[in-house]
PDB file of N, CA and C in Angstrom:
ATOM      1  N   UNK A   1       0.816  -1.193   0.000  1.00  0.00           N
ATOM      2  CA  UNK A   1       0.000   0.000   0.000  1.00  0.00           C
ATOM      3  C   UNK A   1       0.867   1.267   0.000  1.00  0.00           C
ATOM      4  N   UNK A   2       1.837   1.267   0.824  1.00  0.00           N
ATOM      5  CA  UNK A   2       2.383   2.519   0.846  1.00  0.00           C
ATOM      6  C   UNK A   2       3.604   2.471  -0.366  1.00  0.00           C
ATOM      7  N   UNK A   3       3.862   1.374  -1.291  1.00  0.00           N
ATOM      8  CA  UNK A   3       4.591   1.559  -2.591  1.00  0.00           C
ATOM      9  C   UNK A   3       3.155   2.476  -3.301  1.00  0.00           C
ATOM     10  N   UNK A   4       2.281   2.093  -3.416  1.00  0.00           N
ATOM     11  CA  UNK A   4       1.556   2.449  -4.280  1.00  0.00           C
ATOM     12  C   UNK A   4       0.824   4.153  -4.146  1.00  0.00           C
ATOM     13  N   UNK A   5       0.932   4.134  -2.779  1.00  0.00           N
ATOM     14  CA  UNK A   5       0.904   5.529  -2.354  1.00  0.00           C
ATOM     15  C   UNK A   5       2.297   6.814  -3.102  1.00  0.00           C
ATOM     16  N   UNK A   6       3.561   5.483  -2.568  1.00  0.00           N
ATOM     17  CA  UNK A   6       4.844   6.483  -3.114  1.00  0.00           C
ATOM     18  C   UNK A   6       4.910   7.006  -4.783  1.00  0.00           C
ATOM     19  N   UNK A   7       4.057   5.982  -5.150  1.00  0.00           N
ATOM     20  CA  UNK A   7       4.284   6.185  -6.888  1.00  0.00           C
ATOM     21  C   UNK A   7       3.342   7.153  -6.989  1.00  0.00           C
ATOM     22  N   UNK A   8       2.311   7.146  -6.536  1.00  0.00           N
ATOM     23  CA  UNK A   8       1.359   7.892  -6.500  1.00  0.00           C
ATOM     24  C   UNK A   8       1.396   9.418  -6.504  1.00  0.00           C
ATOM     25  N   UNK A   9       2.292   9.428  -5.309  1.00  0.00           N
ATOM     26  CA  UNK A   9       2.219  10.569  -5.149  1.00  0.00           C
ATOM     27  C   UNK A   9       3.488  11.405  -6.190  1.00  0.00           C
ATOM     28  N   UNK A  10       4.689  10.303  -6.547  1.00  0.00           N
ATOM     29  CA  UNK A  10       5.870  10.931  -7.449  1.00  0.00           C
ATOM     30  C   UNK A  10       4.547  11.411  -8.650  1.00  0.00           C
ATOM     31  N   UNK A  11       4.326  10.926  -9.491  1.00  0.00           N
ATOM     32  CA  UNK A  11       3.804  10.927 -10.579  1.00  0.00           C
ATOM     33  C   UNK A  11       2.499  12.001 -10.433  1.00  0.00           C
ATOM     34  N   UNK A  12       1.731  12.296  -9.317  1.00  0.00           N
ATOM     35  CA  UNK A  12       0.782  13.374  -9.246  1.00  0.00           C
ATOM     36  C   UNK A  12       1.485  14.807  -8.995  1.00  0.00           C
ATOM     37  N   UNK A  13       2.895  14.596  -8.742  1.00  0.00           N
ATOM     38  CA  UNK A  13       3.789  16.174  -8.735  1.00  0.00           C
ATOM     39  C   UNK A  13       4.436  15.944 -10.533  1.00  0.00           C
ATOM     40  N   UNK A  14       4.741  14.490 -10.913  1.00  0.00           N
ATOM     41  CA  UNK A  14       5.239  14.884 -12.048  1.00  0.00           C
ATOM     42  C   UNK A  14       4.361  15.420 -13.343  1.00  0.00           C
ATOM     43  N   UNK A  15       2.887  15.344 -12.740  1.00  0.00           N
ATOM     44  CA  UNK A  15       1.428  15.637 -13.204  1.00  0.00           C
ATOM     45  C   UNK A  15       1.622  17.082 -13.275  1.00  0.00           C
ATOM     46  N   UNK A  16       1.721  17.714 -12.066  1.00  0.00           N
ATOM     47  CA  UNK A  16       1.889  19.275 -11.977  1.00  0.00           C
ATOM     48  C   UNK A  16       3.228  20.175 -12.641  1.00  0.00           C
ATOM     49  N   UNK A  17       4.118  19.304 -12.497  1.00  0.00           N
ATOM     50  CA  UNK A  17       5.585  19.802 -13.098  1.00  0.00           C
ATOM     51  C   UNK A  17       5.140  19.979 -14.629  1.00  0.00           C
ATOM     52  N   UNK A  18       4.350  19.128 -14.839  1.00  0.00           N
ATOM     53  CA  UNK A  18       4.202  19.149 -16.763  1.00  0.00           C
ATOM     54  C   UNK A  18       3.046  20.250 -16.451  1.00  0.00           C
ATOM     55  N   UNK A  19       2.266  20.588 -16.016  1.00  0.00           N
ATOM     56  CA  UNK A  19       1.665  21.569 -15.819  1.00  0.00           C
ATOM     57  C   UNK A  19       2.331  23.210 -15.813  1.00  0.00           C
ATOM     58  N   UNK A  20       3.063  23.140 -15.007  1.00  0.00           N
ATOM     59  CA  UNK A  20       4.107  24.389 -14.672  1.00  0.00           C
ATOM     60  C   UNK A  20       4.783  24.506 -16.131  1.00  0.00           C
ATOM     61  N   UNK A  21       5.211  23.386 -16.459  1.00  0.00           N
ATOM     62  CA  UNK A  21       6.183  23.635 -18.144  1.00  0.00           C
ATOM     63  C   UNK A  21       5.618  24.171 -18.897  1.00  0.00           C
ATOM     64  N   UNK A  22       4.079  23.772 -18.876  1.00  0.00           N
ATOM     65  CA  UNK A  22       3.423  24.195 -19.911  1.00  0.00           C
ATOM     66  C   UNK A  22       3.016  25.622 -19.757  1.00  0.00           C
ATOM     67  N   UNK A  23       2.404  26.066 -18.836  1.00  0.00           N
ATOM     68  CA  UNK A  23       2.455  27.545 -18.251  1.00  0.00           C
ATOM     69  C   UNK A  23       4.094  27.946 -18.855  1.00  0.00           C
ATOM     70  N   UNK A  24       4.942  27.653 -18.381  1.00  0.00           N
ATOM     71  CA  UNK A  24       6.301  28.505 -18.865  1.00  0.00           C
ATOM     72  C   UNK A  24       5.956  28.491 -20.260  1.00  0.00           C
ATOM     73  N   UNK A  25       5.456  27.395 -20.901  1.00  0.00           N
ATOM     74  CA  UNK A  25       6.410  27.600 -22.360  1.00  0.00           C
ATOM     75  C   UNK A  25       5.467  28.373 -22.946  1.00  0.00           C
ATOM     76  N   UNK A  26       4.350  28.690 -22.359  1.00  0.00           N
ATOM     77  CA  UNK A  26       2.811  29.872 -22.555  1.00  0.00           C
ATOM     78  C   UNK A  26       3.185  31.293 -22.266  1.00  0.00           C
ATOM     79  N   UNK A  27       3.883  31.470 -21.013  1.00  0.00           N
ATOM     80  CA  UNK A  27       4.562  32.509 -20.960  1.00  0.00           C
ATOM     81  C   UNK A  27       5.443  32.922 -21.638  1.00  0.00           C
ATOM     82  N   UNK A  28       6.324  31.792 -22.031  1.00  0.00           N
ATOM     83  CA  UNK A  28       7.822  32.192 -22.643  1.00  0.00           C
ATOM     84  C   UNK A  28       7.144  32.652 -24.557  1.00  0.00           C
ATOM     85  N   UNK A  29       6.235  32.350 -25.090  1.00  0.00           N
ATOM     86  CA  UNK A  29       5.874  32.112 -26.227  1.00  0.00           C
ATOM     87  C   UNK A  29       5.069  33.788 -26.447  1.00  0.00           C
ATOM     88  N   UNK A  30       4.275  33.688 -25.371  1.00  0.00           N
ATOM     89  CA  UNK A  30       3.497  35.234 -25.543  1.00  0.00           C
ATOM     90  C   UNK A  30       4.078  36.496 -25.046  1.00  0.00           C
ATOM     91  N   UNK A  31       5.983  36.316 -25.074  1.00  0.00           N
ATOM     92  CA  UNK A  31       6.310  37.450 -24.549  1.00  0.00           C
ATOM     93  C   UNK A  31       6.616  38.020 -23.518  1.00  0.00           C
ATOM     94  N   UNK A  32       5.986  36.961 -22.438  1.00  0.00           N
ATOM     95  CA  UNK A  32       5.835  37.386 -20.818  1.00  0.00           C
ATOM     96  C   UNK A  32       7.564  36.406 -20.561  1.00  0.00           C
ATOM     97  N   UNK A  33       8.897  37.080 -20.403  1.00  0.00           N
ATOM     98  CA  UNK A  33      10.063  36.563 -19.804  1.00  0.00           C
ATOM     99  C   UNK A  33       9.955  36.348 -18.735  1.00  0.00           C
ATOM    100  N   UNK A  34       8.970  37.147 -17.502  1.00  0.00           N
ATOM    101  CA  UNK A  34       8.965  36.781 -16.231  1.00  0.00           C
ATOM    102  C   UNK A  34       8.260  35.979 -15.963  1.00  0.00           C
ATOM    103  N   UNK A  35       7.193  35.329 -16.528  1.00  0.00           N
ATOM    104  CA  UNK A  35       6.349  34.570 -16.275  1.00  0.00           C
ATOM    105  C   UNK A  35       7.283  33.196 -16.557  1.00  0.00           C
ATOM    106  N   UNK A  36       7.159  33.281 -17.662  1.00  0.00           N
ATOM    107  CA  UNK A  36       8.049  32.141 -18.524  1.00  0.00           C
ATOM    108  C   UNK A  36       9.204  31.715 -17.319  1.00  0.00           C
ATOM    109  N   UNK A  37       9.760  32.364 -16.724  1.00  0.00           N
ATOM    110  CA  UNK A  37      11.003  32.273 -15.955  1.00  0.00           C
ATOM    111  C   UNK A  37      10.605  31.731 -14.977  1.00  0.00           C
ATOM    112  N   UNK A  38       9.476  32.378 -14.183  1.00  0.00           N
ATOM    113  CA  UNK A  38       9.332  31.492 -13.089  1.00  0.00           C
ATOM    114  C   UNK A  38       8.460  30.699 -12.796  1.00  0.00           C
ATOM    115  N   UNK A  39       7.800  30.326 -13.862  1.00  0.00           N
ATOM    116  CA  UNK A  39       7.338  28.893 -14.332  1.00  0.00           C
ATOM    117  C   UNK A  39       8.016  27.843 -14.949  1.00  0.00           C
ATOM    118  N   UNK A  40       9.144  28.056 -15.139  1.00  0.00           N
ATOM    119  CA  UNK A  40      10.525  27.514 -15.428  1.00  0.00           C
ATOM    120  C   UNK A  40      10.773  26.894 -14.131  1.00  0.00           C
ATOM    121  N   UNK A  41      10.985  27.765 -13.070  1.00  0.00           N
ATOM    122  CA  UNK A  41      11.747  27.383 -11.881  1.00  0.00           C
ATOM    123  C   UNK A  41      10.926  27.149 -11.141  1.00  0.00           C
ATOM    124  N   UNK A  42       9.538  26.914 -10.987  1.00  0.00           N
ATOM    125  CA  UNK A  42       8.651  26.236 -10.391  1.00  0.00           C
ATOM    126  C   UNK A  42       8.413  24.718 -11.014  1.00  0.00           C
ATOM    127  N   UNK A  43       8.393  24.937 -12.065  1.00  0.00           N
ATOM    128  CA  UNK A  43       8.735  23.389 -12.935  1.00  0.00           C
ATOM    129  C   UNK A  43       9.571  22.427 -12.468  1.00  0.00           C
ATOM    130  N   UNK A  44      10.831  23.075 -12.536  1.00  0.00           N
ATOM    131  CA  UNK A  44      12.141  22.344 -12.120  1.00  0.00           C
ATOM    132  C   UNK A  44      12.015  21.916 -10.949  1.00  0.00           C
ATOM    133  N   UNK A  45      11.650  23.142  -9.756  1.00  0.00           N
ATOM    134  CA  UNK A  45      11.531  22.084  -8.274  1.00  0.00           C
ATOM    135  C   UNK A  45      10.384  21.069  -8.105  1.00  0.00           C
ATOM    136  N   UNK A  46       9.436  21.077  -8.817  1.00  0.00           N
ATOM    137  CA  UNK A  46       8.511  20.159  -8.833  1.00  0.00           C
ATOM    138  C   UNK A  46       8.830  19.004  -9.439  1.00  0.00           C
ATOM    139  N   UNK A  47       9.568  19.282 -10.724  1.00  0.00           N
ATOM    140  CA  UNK A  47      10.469  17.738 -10.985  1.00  0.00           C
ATOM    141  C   UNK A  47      11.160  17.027 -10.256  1.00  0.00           C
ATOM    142  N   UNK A  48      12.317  17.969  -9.595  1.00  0.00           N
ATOM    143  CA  UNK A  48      13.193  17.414  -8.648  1.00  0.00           C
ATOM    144  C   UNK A  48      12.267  16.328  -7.367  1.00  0.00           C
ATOM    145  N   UNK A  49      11.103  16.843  -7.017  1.00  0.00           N
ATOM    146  CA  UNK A  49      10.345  16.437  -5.896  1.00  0.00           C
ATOM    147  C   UNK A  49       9.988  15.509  -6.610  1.00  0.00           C
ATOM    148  N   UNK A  50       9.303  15.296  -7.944  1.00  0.00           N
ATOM    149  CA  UNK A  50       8.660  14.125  -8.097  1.00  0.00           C
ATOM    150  C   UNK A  50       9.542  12.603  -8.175  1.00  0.00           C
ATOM    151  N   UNK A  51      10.675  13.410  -8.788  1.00  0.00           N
ATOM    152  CA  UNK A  51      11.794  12.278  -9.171  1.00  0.00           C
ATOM    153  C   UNK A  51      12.480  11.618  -7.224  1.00  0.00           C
ATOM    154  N   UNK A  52      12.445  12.672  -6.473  1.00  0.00           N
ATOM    155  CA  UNK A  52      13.050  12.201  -5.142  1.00  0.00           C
ATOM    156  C   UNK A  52      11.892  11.240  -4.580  1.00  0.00           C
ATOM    157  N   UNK A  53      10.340  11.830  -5.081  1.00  0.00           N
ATOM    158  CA  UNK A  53       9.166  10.662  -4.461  1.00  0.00           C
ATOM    159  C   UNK A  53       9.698   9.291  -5.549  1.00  0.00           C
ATOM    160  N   UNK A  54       9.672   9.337  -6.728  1.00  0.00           N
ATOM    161  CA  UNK A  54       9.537   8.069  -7.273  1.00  0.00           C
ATOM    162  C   UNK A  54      10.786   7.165  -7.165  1.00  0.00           C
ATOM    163  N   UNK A  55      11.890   8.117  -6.700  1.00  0.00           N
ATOM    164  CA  UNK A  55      12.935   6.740  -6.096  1.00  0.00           C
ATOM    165  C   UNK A  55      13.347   6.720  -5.178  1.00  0.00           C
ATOM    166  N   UNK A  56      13.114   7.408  -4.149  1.00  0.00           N
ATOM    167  CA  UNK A  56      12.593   7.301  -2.993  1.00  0.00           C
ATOM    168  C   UNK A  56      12.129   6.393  -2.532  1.00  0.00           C
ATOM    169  N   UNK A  57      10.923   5.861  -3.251  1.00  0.00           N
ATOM    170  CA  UNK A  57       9.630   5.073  -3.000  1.00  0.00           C
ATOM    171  C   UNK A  57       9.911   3.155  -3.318  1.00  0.00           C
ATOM    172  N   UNK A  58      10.693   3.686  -4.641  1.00  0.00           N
ATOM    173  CA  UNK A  58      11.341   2.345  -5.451  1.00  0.00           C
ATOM    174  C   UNK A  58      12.688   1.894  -4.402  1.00  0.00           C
ATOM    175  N   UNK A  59      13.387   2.834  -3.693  1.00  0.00           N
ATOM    176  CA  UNK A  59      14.617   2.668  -2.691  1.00  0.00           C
ATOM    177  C   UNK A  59      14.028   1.873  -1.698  1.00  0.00           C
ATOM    178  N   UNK A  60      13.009   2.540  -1.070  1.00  0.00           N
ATOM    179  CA  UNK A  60      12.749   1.925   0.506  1.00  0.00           C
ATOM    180  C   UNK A  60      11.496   0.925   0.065  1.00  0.00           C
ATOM    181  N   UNK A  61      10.885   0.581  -0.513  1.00  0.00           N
ATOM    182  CA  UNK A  61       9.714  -0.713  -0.764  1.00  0.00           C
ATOM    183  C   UNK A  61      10.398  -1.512  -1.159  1.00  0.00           C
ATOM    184  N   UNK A  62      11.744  -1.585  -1.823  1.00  0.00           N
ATOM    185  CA  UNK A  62      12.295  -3.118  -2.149  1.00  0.00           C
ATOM    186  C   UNK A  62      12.622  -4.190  -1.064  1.00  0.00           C
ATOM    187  N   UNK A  63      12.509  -5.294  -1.768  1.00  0.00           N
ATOM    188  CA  UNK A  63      12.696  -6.446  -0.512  1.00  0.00           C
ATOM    189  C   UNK A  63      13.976  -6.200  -0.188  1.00  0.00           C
ATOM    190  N   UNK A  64      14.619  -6.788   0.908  1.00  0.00           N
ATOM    191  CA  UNK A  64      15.937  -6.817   1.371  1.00  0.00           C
ATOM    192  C   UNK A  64      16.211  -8.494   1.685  1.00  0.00           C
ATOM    193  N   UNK A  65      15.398  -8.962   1.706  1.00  0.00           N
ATOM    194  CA  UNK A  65      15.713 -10.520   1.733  1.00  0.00           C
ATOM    195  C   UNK A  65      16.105 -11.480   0.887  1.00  0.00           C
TER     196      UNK A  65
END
């Protein structure tokens, strides 16, 4: 249960990170550099988080036996 929680939850931030990109590349396209920018760097830490949940999750649920 709680593997399925961990994936869960990587992949519902890597849900939002593609969200944020897409906002940047909306900003970056219509002109807006500040927008674009820090929807850039809201992107990125939301990747970083999703990628630390999804192996994270894959690290500590493996068997050890």
């Amino acid at each position: 249960m709680k593997k399925a929680l961990g994936f869960l939850a990587g992949f519902g931030l890597l849900a939002l990170a593609a969200g944020a990109a897409r906002t940047a590349h909306l900003g970056w396209g219509g002109g807006h550099t500040d927008v674009g920018f820090w929807w850039t760097v809201i992107a990125a830490f939301l990747a970083i988080a999703a990628l630390g949940a999804l192996v994270g999750t894959a690290i500590h649920s493996r068997n050890t036996g």
